[in-house]
PDB file of N, CA and C in Angstrom:
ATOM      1  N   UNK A   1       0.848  -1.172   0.000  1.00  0.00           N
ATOM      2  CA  UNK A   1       0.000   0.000   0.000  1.00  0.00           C
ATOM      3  C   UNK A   1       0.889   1.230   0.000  1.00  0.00           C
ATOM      4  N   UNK A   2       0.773   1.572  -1.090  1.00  0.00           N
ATOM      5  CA  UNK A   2       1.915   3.304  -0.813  1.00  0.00           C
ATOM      6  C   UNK A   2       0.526   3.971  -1.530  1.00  0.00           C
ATOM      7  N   UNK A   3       0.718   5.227  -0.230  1.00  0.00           N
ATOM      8  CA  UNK A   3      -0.575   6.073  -0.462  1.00  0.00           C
ATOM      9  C   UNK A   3       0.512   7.590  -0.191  1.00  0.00           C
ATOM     10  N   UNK A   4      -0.038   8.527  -0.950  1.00  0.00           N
ATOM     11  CA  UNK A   4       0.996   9.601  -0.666  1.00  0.00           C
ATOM     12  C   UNK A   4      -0.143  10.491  -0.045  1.00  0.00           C
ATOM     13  N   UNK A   5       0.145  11.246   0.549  1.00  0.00           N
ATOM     14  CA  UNK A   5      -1.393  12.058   1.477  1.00  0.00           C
ATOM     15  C   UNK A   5      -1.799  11.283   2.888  1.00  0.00           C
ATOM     16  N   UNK A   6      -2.586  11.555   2.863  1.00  0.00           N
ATOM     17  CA  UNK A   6      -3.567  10.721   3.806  1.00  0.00           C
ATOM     18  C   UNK A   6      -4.392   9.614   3.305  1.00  0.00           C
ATOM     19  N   UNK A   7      -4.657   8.298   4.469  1.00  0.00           N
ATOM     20  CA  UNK A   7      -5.500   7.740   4.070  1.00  0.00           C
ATOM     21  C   UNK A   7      -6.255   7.168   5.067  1.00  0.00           C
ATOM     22  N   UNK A   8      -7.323   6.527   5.162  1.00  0.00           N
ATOM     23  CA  UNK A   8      -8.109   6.316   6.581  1.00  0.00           C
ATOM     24  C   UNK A   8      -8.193   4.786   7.049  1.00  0.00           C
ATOM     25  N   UNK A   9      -8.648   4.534   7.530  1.00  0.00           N
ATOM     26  CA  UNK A   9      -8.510   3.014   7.996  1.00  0.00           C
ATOM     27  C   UNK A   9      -9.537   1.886   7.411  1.00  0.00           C
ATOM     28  N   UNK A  10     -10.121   2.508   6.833  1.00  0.00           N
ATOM     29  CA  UNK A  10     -10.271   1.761   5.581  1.00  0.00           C
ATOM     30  C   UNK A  10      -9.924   1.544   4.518  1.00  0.00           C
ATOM     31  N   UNK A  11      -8.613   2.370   3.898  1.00  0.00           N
ATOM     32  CA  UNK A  11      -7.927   2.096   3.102  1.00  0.00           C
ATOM     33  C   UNK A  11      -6.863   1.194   3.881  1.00  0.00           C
ATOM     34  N   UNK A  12      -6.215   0.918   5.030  1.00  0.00           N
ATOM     35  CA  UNK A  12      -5.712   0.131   5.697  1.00  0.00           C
ATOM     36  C   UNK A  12      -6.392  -1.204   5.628  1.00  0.00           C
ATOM     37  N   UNK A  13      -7.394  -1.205   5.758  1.00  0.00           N
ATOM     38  CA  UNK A  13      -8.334  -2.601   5.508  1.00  0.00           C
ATOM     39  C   UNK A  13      -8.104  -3.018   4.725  1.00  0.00           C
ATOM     40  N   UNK A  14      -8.488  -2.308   3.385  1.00  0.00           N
ATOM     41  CA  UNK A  14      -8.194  -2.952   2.003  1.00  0.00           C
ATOM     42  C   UNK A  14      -6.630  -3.252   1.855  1.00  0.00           C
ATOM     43  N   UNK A  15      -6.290  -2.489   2.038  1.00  0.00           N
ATOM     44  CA  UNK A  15      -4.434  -3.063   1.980  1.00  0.00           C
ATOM     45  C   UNK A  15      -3.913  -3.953   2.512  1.00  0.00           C
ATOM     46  N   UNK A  16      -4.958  -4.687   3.603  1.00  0.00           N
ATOM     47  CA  UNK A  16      -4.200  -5.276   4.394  1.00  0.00           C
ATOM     48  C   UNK A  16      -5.534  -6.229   4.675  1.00  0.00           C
ATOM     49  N   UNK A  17      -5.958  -7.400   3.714  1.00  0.00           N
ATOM     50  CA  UNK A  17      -7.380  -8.108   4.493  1.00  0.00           C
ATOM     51  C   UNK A  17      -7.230  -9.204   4.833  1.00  0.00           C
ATOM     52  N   UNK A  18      -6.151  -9.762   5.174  1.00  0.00           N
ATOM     53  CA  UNK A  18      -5.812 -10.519   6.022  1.00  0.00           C
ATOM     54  C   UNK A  18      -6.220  -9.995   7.782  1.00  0.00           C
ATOM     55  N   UNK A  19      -5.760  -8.715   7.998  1.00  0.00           N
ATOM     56  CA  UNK A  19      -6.288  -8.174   9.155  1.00  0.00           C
ATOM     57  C   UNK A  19      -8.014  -8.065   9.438  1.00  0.00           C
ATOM     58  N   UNK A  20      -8.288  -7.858  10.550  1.00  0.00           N
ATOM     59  CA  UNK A  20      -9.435  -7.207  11.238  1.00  0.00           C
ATOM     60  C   UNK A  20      -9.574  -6.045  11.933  1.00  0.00           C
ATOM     61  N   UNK A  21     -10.560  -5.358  11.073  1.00  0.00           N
ATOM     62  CA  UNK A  21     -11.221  -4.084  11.539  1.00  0.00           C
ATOM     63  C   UNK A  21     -10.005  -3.882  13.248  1.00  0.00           C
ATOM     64  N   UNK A  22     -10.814  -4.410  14.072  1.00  0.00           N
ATOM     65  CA  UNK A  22      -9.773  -4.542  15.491  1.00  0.00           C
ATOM     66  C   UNK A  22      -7.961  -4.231  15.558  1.00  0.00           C
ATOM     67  N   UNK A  23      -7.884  -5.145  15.063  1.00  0.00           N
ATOM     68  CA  UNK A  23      -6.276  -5.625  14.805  1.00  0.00           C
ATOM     69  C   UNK A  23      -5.878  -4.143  14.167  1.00  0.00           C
ATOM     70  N   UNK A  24      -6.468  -3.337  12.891  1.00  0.00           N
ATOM     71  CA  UNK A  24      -6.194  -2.067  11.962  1.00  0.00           C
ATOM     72  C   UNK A  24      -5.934  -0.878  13.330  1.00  0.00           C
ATOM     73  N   UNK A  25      -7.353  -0.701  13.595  1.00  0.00           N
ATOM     74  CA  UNK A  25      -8.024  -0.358  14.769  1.00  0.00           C
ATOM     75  C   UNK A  25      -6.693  -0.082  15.795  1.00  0.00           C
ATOM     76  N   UNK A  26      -6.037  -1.100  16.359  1.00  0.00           N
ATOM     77  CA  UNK A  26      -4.823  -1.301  17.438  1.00  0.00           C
ATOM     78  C   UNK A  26      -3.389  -0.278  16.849  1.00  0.00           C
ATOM     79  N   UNK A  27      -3.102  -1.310  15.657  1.00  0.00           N
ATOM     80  CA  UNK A  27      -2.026  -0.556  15.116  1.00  0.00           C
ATOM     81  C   UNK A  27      -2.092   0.657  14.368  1.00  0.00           C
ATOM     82  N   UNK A  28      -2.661   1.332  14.086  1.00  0.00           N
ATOM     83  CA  UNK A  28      -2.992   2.645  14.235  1.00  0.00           C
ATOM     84  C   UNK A  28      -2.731   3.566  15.410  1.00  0.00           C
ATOM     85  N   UNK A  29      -3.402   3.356  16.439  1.00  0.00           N
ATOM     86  CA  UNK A  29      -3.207   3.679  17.536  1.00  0.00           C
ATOM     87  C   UNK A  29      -2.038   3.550  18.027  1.00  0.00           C
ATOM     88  N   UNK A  30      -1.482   2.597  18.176  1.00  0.00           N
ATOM     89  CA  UNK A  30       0.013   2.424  18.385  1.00  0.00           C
ATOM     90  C   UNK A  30       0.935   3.308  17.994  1.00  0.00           C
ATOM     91  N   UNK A  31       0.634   3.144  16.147  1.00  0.00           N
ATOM     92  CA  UNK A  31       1.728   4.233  15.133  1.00  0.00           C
ATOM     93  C   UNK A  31       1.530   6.063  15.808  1.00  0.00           C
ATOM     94  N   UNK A  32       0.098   6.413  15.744  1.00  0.00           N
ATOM     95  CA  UNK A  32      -0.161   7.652  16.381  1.00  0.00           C
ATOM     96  C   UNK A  32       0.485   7.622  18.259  1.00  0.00           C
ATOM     97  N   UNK A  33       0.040   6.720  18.529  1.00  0.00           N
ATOM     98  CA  UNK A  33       0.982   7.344  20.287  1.00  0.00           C
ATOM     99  C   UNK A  33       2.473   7.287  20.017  1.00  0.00           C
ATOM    100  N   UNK A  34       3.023   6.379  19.039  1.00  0.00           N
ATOM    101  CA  UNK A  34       4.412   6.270  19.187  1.00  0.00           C
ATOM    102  C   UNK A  34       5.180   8.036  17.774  1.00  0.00           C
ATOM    103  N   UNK A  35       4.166   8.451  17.459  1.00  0.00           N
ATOM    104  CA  UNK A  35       4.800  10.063  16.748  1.00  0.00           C
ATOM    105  C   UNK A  35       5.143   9.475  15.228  1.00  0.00           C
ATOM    106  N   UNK A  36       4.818   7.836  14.980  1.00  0.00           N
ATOM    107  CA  UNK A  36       5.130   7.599  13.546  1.00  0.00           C
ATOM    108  C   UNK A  36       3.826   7.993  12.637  1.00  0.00           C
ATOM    109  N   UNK A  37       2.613   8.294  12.991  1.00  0.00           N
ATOM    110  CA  UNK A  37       1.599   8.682  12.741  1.00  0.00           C
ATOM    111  C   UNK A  37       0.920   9.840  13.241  1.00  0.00           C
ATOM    112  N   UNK A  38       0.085  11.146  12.249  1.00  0.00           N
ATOM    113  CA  UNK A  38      -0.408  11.757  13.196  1.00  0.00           C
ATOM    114  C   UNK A  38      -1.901  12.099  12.349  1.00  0.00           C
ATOM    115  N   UNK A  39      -3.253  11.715  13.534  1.00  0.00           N
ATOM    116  CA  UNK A  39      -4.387  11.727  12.921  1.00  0.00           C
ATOM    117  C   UNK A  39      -5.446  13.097  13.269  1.00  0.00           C
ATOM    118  N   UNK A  40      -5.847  13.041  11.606  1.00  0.00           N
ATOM    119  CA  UNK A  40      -6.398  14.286  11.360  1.00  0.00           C
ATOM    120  C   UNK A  40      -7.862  14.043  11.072  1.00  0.00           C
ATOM    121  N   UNK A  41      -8.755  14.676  11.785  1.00  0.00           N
ATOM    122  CA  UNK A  41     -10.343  14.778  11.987  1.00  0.00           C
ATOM    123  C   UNK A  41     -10.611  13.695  13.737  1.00  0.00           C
ATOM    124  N   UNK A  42     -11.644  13.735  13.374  1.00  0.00           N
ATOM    125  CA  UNK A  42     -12.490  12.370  14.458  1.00  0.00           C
ATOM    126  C   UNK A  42     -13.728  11.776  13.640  1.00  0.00           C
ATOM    127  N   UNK A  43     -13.718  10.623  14.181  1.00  0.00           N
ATOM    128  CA  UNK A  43     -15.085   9.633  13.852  1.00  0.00           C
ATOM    129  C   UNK A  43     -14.717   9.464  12.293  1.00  0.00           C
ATOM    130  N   UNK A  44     -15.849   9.226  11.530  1.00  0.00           N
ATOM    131  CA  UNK A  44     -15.544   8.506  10.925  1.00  0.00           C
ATOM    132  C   UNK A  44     -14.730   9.379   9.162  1.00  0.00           C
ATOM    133  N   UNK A  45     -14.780  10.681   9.824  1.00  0.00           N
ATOM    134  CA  UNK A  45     -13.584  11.560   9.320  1.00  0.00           C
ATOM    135  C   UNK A  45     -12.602  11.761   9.461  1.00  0.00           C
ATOM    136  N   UNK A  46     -12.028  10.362   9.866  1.00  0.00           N
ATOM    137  CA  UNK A  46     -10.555  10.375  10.398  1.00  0.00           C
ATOM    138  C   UNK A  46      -9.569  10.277   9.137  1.00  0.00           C
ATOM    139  N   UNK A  47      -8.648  11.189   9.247  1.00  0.00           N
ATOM    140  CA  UNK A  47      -7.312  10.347   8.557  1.00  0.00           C
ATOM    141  C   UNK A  47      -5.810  10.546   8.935  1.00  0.00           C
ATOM    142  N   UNK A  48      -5.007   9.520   8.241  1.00  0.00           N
ATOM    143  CA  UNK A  48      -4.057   9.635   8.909  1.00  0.00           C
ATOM    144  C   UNK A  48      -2.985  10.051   7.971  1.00  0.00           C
ATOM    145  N   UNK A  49      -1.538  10.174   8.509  1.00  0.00           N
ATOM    146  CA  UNK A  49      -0.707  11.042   7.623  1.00  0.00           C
ATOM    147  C   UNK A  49       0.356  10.819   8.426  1.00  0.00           C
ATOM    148  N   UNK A  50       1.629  10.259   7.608  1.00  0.00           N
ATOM    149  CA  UNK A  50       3.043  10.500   7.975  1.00  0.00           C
ATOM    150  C   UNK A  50       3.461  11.689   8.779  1.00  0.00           C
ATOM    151  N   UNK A  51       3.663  11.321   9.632  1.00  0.00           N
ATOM    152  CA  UNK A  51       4.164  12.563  10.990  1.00  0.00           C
ATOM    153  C   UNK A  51       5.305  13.745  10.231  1.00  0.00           C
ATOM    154  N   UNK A  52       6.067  12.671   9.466  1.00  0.00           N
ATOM    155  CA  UNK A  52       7.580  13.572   8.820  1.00  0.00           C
ATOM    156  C   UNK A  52       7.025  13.950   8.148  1.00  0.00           C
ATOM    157  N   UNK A  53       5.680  14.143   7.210  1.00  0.00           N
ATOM    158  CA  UNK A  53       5.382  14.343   5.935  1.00  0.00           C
ATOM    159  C   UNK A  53       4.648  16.056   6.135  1.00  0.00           C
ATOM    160  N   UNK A  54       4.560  15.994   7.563  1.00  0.00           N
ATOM    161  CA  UNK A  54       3.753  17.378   8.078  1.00  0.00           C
ATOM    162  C   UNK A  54       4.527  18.320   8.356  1.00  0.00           C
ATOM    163  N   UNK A  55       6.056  18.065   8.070  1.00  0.00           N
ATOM    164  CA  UNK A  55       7.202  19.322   8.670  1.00  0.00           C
ATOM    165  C   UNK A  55       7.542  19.534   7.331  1.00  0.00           C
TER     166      UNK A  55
END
């Protein structure tokens, strides 16, 4: 999956459907507390975006 921009966790789904909603859900969260991710909106206007990609 190379997405340049943002993309939301449903494009994570599709990239990845071996995973579950849950499992996406986790590592996301993870990437955003650990500063490798940083997410833009709430609910189901979320997206996300390379932390380095914002400086």
């Amino acid at each position: 999956m190379n997405y340049i921009g943002t993309f939301t966790k449903q494009n994570a789904l599709a990239g990845c459907p071996s995973l579950g909603s849950s499992s996406v859900e986790a590592a996301l969260k993870k990437l955003v507390q650990d500063g490798t991710l940083t997410r833009l909106g709430s609910g189901r206007k979320t997206h996300y975006v390379r932390s380095d990609a914002l400086e």
